[in-house]
PDB file of N, CA and C in Angstrom:
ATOM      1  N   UNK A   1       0.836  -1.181   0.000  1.00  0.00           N
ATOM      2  CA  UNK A   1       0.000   0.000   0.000  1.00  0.00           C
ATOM      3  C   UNK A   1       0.880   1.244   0.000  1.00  0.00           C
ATOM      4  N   UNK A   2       0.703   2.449  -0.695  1.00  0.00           N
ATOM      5  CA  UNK A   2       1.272   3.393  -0.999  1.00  0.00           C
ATOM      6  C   UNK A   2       0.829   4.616   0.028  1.00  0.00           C
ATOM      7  N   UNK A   3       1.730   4.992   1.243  1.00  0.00           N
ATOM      8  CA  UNK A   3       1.077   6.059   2.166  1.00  0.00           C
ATOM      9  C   UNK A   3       0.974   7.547   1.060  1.00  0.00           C
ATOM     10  N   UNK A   4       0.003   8.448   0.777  1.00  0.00           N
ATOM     11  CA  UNK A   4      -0.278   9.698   0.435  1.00  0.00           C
ATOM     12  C   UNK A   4       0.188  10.368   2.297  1.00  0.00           C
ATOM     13  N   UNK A   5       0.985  11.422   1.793  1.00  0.00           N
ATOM     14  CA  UNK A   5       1.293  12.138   3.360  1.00  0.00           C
ATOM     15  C   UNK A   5       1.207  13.662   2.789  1.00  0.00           C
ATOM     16  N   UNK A   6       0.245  14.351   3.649  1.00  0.00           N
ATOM     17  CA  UNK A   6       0.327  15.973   3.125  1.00  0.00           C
ATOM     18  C   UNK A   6       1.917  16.690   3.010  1.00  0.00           C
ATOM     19  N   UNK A   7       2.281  16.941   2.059  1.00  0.00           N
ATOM     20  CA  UNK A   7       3.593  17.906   2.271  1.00  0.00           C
ATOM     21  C   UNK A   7       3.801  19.250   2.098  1.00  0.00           C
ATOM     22  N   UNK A   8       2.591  19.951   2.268  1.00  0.00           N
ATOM     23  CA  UNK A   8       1.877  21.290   1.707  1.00  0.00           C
ATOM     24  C   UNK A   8       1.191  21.918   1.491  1.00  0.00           C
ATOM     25  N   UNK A   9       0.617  23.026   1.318  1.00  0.00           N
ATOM     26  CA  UNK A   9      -1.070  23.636   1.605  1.00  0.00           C
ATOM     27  C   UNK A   9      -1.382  22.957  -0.004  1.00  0.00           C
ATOM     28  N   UNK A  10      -0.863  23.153  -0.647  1.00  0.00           N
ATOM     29  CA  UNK A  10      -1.148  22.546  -2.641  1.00  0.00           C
ATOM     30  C   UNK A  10      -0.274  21.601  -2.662  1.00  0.00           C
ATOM     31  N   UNK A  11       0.030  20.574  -1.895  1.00  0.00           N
ATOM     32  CA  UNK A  11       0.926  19.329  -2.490  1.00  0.00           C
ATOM     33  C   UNK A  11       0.928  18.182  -1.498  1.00  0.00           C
ATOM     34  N   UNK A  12       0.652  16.996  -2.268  1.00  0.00           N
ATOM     35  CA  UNK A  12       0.678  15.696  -1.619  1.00  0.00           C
ATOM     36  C   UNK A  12       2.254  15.028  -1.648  1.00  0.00           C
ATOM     37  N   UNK A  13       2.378  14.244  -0.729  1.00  0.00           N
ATOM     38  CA  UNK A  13       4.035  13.686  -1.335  1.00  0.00           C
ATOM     39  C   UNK A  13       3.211  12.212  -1.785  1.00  0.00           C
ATOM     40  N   UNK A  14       4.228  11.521  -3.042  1.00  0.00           N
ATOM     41  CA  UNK A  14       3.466  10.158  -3.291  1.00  0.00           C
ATOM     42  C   UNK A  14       4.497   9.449  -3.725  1.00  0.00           C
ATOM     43  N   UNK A  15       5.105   8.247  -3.591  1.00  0.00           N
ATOM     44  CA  UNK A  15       6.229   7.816  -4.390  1.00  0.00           C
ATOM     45  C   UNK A  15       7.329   8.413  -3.618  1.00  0.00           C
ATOM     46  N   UNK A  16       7.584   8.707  -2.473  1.00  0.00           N
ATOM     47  CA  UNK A  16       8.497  10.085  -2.479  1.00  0.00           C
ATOM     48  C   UNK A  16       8.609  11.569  -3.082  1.00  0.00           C
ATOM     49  N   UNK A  17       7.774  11.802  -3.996  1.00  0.00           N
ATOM     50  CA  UNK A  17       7.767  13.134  -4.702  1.00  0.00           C
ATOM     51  C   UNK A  17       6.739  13.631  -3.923  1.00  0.00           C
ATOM     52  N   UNK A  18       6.650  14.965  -4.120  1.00  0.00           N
ATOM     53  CA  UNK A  18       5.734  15.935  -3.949  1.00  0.00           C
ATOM     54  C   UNK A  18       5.318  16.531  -5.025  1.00  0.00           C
ATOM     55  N   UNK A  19       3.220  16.240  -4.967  1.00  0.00           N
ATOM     56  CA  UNK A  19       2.899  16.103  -6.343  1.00  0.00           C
ATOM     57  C   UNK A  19       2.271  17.451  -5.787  1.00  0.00           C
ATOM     58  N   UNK A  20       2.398  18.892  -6.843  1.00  0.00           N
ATOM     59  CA  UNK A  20       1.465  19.827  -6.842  1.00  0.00           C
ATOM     60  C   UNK A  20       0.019  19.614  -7.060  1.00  0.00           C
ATOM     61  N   UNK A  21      -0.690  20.169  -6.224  1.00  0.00           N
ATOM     62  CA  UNK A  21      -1.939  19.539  -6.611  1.00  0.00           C
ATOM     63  C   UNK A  21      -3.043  20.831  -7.613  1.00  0.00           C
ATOM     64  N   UNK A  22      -2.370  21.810  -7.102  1.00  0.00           N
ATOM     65  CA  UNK A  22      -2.753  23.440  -7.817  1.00  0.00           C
ATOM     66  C   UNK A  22      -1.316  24.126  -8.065  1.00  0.00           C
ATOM     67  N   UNK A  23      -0.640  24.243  -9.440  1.00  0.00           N
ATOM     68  CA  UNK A  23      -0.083  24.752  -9.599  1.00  0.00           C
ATOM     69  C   UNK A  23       0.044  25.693 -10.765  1.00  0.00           C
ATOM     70  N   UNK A  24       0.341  27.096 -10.218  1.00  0.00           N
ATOM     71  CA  UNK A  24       0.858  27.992 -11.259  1.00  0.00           C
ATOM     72  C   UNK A  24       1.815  28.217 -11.792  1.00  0.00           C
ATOM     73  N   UNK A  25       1.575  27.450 -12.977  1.00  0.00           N
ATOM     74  CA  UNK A  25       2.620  26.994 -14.448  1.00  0.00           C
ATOM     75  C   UNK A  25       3.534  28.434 -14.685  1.00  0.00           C
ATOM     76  N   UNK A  26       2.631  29.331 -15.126  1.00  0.00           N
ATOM     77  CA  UNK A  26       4.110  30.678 -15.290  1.00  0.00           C
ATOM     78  C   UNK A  26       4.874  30.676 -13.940  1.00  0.00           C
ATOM     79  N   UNK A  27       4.619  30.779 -12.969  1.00  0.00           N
ATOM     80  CA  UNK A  27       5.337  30.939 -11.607  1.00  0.00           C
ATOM     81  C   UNK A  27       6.435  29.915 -11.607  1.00  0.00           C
ATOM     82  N   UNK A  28       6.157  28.271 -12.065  1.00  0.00           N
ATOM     83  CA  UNK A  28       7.346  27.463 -12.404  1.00  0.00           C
ATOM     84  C   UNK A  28       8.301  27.504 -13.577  1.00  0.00           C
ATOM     85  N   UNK A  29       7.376  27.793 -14.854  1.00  0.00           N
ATOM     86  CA  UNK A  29       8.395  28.270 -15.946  1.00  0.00           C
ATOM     87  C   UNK A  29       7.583  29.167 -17.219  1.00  0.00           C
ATOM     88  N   UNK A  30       8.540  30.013 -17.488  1.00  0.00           N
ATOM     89  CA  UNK A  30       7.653  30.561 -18.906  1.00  0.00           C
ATOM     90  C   UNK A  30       7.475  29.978 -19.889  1.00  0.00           C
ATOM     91  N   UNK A  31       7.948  29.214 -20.146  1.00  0.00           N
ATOM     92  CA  UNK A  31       8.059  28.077 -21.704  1.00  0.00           C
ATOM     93  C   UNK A  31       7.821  27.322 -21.661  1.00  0.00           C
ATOM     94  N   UNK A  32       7.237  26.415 -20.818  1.00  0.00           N
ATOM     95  CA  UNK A  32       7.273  25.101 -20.417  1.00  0.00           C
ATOM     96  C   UNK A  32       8.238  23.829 -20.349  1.00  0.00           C
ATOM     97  N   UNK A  33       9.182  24.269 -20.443  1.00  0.00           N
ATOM     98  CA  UNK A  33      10.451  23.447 -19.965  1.00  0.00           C
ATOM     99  C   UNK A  33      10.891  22.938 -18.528  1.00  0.00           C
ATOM    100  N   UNK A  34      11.226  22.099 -17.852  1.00  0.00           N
ATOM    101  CA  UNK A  34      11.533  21.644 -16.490  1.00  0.00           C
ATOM    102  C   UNK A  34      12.370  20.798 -16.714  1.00  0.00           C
ATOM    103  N   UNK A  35      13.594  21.275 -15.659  1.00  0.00           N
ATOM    104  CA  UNK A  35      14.735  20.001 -15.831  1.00  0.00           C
ATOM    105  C   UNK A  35      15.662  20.403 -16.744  1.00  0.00           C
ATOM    106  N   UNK A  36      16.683  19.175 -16.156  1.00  0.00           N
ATOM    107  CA  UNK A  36      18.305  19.526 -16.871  1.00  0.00           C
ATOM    108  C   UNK A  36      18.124  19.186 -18.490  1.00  0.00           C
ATOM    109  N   UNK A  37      17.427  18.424 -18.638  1.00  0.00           N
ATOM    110  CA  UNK A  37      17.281  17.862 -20.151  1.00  0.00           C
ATOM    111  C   UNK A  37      17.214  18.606 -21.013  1.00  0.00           C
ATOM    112  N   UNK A  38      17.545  18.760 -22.033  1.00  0.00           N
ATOM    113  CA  UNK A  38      16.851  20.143 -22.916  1.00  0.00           C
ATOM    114  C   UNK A  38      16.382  19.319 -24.417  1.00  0.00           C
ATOM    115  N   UNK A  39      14.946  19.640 -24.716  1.00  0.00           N
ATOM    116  CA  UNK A  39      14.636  18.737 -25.641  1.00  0.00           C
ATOM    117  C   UNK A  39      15.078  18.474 -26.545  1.00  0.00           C
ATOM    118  N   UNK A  40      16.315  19.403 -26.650  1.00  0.00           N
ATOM    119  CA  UNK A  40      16.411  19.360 -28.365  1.00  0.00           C
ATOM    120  C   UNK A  40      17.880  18.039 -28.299  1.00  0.00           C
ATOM    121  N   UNK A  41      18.267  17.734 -26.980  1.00  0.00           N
ATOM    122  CA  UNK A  41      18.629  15.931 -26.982  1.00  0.00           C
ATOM    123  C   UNK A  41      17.848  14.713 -26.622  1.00  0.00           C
ATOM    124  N   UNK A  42      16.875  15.099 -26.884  1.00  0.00           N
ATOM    125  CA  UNK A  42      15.439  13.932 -26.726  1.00  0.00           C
ATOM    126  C   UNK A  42      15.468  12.787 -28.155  1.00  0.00           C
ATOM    127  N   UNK A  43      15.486  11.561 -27.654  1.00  0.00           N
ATOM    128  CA  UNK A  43      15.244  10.646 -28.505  1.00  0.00           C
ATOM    129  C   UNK A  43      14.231   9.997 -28.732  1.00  0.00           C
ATOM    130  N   UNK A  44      13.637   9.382 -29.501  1.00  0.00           N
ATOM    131  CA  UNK A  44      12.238   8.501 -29.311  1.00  0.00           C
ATOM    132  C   UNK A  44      12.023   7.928 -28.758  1.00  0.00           C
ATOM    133  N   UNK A  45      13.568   7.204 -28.450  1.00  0.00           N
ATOM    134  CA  UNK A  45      13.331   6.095 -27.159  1.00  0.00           C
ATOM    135  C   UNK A  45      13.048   6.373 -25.810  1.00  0.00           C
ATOM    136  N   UNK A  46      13.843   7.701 -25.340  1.00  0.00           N
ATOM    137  CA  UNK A  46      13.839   8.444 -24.473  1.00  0.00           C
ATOM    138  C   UNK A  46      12.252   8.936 -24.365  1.00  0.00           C
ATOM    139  N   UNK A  47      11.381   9.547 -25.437  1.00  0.00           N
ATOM    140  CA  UNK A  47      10.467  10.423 -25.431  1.00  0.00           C
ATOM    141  C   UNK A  47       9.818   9.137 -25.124  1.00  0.00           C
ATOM    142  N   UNK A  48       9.412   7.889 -25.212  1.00  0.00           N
ATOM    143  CA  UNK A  48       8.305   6.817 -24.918  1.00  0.00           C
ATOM    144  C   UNK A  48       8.413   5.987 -23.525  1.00  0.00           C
ATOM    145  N   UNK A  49       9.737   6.077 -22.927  1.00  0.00           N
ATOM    146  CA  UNK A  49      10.580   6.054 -21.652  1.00  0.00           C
ATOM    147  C   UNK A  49       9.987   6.819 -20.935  1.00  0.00           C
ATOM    148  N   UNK A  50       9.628   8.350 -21.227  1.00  0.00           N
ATOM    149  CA  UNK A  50       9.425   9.415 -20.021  1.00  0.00           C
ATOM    150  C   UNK A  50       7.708   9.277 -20.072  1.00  0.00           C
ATOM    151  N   UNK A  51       6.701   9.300 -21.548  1.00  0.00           N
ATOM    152  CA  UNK A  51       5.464   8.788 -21.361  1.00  0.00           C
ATOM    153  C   UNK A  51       5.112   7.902 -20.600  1.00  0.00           C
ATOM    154  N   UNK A  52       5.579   6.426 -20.510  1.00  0.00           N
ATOM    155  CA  UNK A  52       5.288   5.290 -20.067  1.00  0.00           C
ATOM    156  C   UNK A  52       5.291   5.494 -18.768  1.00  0.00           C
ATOM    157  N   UNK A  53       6.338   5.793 -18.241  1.00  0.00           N
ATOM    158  CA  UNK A  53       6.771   6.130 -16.592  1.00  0.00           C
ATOM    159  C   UNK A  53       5.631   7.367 -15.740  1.00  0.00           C
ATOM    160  N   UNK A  54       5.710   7.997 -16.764  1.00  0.00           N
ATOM    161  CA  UNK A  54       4.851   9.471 -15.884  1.00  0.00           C
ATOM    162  C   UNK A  54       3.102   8.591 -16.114  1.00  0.00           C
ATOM    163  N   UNK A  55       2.806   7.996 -17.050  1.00  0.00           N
ATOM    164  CA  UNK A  55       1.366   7.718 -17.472  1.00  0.00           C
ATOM    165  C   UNK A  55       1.553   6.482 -16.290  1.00  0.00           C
ATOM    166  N   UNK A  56       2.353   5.467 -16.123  1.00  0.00           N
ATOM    167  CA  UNK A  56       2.183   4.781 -14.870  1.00  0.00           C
ATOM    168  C   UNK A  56       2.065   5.166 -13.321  1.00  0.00           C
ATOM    169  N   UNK A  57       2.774   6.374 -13.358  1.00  0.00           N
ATOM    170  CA  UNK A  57       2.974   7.472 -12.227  1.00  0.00           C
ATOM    171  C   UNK A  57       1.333   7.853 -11.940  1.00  0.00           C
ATOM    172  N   UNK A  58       1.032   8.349 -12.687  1.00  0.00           N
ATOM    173  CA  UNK A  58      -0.355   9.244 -12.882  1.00  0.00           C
ATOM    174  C   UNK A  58      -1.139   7.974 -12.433  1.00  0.00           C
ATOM    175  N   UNK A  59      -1.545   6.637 -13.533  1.00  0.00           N
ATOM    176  CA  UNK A  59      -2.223   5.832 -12.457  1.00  0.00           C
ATOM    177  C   UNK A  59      -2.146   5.918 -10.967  1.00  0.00           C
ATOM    178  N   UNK A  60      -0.838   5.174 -10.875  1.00  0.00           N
ATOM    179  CA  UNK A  60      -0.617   4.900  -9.477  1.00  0.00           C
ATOM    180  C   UNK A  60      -1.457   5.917  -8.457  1.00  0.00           C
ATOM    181  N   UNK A  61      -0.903   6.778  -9.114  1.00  0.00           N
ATOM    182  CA  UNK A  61      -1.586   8.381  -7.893  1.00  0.00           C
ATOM    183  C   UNK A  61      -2.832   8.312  -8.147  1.00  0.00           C
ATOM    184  N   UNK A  62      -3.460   8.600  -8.406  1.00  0.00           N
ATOM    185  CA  UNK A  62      -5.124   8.702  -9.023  1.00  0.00           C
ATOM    186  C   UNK A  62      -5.759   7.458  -8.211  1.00  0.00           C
ATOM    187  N   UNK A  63      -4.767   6.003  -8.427  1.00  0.00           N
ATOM    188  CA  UNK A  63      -5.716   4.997  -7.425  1.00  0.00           C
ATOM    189  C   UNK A  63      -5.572   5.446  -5.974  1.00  0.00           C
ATOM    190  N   UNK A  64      -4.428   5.584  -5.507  1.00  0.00           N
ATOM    191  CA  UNK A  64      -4.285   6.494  -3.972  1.00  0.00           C
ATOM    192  C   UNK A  64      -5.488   6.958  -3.852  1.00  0.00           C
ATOM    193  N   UNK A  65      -5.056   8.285  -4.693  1.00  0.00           N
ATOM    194  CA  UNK A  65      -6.097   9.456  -4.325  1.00  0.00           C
ATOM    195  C   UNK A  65      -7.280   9.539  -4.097  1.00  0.00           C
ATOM    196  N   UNK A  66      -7.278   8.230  -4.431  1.00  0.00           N
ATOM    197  CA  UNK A  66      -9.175   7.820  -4.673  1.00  0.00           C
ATOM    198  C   UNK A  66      -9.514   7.384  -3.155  1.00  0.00           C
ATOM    199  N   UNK A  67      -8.927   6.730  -2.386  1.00  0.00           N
ATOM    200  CA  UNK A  67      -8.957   6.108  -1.345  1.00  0.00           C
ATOM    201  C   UNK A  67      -9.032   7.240  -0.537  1.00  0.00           C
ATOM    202  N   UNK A  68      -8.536   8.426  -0.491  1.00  0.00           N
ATOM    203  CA  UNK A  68      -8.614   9.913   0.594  1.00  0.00           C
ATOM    204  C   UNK A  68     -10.167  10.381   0.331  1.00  0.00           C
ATOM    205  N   UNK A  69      -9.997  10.261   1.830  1.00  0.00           N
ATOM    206  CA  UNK A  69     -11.744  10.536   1.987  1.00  0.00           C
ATOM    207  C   UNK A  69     -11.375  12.480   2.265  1.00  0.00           C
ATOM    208  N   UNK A  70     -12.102  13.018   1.442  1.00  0.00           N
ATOM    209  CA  UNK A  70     -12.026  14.345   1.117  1.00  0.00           C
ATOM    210  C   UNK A  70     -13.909  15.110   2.047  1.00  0.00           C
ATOM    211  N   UNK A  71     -13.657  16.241   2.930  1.00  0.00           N
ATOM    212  CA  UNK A  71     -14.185  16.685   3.430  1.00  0.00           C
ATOM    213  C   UNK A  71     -15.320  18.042   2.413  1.00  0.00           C
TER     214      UNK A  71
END
């Protein structure tokens, strides 16, 4: 079982990360870029690597989340 632990007035921690749960995108970046990576060394293999992982991520969290009984 996966503990959800509050780590913030807008963020859950899950996995170890801390997932924003309301976040303002210009306030994190103007372009939408995040991270050391810079796309323009992105490979296909790489680009279906980072889908797969984050779209399994996103499950995972979403079944959690479901289980928090919300007031």
């Amino acid at each position: 079982m996966m503990v959800v632990g509050l780590s913030g007035f807008h963020s859950v921690e899950f996995k170890g990360v801390n997932v924003d749960i309301i976040r303002n995108t210009p306030h994190v970046t103007d372009n939408g870029w995040i991270g050391p990576d810079h796309p323009n060394t992105a490979t296909e293999e790489w680009g279906k690597e980072m889908l797969e992982t984050t779209a399994n991520y996103i499950v995972d969290f979403m079944e959690e989340f479901k289980k928090i009984k919300l007031s």
